[in-house]
C-alpha atoms as a PDB file:
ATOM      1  CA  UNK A   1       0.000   0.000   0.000  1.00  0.00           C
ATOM      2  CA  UNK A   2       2.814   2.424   1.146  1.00  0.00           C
ATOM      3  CA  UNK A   3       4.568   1.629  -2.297  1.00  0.00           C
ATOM      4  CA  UNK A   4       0.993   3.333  -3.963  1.00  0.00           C
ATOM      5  CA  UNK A   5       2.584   7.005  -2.260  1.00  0.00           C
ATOM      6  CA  UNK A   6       6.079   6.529  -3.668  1.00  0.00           C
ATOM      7  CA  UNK A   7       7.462   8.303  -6.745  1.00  0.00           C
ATOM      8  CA  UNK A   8       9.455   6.714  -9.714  1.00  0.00           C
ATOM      9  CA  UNK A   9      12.661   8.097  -7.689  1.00  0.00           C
ATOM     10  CA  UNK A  10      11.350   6.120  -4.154  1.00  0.00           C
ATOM     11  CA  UNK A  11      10.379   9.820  -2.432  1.00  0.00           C
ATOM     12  CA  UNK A  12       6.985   9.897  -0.976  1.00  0.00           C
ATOM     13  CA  UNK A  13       4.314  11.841  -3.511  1.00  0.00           C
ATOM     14  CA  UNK A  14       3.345  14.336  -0.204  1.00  0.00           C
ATOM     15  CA  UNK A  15       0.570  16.009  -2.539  1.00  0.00           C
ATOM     16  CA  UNK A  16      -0.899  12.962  -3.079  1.00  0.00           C
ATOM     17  CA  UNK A  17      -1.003  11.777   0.639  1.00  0.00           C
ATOM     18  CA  UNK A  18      -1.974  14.886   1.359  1.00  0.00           C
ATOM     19  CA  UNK A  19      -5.307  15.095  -0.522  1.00  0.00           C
ATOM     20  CA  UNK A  20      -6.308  12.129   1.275  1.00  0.00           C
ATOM     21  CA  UNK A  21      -9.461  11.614   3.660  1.00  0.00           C
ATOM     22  CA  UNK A  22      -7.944  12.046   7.402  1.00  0.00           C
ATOM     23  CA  UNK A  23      -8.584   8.401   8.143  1.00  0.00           C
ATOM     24  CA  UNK A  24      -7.269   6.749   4.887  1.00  0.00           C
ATOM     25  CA  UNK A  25      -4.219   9.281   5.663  1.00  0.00           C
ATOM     26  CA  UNK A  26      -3.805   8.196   9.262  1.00  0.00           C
ATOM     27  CA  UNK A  27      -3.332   4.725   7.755  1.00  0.00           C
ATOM     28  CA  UNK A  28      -1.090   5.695   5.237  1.00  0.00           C
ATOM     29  CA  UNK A  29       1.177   7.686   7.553  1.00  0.00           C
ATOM     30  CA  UNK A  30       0.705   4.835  10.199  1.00  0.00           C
ATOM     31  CA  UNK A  31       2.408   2.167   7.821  1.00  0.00           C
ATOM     32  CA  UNK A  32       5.653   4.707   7.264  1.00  0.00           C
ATOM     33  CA  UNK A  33       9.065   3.342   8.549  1.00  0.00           C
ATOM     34  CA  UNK A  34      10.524   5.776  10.643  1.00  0.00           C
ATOM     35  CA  UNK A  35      12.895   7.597   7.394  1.00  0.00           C
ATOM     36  CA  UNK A  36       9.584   8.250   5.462  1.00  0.00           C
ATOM     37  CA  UNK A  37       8.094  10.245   8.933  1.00  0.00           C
ATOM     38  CA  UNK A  38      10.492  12.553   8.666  1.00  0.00           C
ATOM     39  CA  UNK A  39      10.482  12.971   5.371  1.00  0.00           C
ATOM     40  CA  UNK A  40       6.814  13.730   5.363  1.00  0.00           C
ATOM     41  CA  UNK A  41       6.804  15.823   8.223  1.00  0.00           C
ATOM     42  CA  UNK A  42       9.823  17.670   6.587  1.00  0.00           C
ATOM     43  CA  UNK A  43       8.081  18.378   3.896  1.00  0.00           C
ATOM     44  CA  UNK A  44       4.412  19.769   4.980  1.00  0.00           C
ATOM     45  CA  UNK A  45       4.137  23.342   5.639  1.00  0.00           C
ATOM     46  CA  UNK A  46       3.261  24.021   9.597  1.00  0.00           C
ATOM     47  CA  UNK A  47       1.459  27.185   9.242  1.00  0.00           C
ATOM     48  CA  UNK A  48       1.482  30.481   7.282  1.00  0.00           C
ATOM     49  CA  UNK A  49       2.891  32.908   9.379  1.00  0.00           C
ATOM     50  CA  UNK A  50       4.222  33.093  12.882  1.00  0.00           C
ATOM     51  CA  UNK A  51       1.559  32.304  15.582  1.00  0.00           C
ATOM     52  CA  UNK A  52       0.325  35.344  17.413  1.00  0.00           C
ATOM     53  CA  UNK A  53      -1.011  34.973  21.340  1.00  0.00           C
ATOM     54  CA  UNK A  54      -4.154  36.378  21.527  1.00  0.00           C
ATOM     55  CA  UNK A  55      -4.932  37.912  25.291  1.00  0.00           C
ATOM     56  CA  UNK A  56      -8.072  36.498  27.041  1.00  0.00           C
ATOM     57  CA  UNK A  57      -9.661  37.304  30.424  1.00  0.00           C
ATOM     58  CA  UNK A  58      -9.920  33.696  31.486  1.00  0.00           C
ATOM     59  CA  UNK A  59      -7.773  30.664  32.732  1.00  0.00           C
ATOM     60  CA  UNK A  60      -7.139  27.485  30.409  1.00  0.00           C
ATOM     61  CA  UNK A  61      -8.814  25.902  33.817  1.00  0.00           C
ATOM     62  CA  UNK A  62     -12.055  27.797  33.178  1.00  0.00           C
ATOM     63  CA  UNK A  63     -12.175  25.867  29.292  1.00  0.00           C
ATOM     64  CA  UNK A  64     -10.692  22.412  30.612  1.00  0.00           C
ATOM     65  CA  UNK A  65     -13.893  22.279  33.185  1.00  0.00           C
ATOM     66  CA  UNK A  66     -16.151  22.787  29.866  1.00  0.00           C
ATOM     67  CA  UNK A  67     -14.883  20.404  28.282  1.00  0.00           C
ATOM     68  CA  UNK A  68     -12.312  21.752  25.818  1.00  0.00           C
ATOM     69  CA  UNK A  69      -9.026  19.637  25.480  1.00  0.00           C
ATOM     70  CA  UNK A  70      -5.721  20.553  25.512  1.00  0.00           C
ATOM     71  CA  UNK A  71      -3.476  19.978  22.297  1.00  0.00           C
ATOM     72  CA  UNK A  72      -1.584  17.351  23.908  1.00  0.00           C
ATOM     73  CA  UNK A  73      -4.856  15.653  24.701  1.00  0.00           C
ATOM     74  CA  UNK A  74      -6.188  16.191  20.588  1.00  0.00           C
ATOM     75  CA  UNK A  75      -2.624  14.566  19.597  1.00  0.00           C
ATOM     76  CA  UNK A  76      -3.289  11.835  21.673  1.00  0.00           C
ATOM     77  CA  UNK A  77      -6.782  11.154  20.696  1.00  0.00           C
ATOM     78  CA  UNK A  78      -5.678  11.265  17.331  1.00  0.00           C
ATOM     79  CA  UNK A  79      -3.387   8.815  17.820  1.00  0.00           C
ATOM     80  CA  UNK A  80      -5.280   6.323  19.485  1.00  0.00           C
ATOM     81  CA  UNK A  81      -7.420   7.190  16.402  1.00  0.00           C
ATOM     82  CA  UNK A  82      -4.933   6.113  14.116  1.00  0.00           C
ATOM     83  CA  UNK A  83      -4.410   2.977  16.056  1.00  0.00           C
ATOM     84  CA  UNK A  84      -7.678   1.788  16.039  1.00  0.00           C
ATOM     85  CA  UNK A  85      -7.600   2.257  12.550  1.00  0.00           C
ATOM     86  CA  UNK A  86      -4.754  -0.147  11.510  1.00  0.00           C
END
């Protein structure tokens, strides 16, 4: 399946793998060996600009005990996610 995502030259095709649906994508990305993870993560762009904090008058305690997540929490759901998928 993984070889489906190479290119002639044995690079991944990132466009391609990108334009997946997020679960076929998790289980593309869950099958890479450890080489083509970096390479993929090398190559997708992280954001468009610098992030900017934006000033709030309430504590990230106040959102936890309504049931927002942190992002360490979201990585780790997506993960398990990802596993489930396999």
């Amino acid at each position: 399946m993984i070889m489906d995502f190479l290119k002639e030259d044995g690079s991944l095709d990132i466009e391609r793998i990108r334009k997946l649906p997020h679960d076929e994508k998790c289980h593309v990305i869950g099958r890479f060996t450890r080489e083509q993870i970096e390479e993929y993560f090398s190559k997708c762009p992280v954001s468009h600009g610098p992030i900017k904090p934006v000033k709030v008058n309430y504590k990230m305690e106040d959102l936890l005990a309504k049931g927002w997540m942190t992002a360490e929490q979201l990585l780790n759901m997506i993960r398990e996610k990802c596993k489930e998928d396999k």
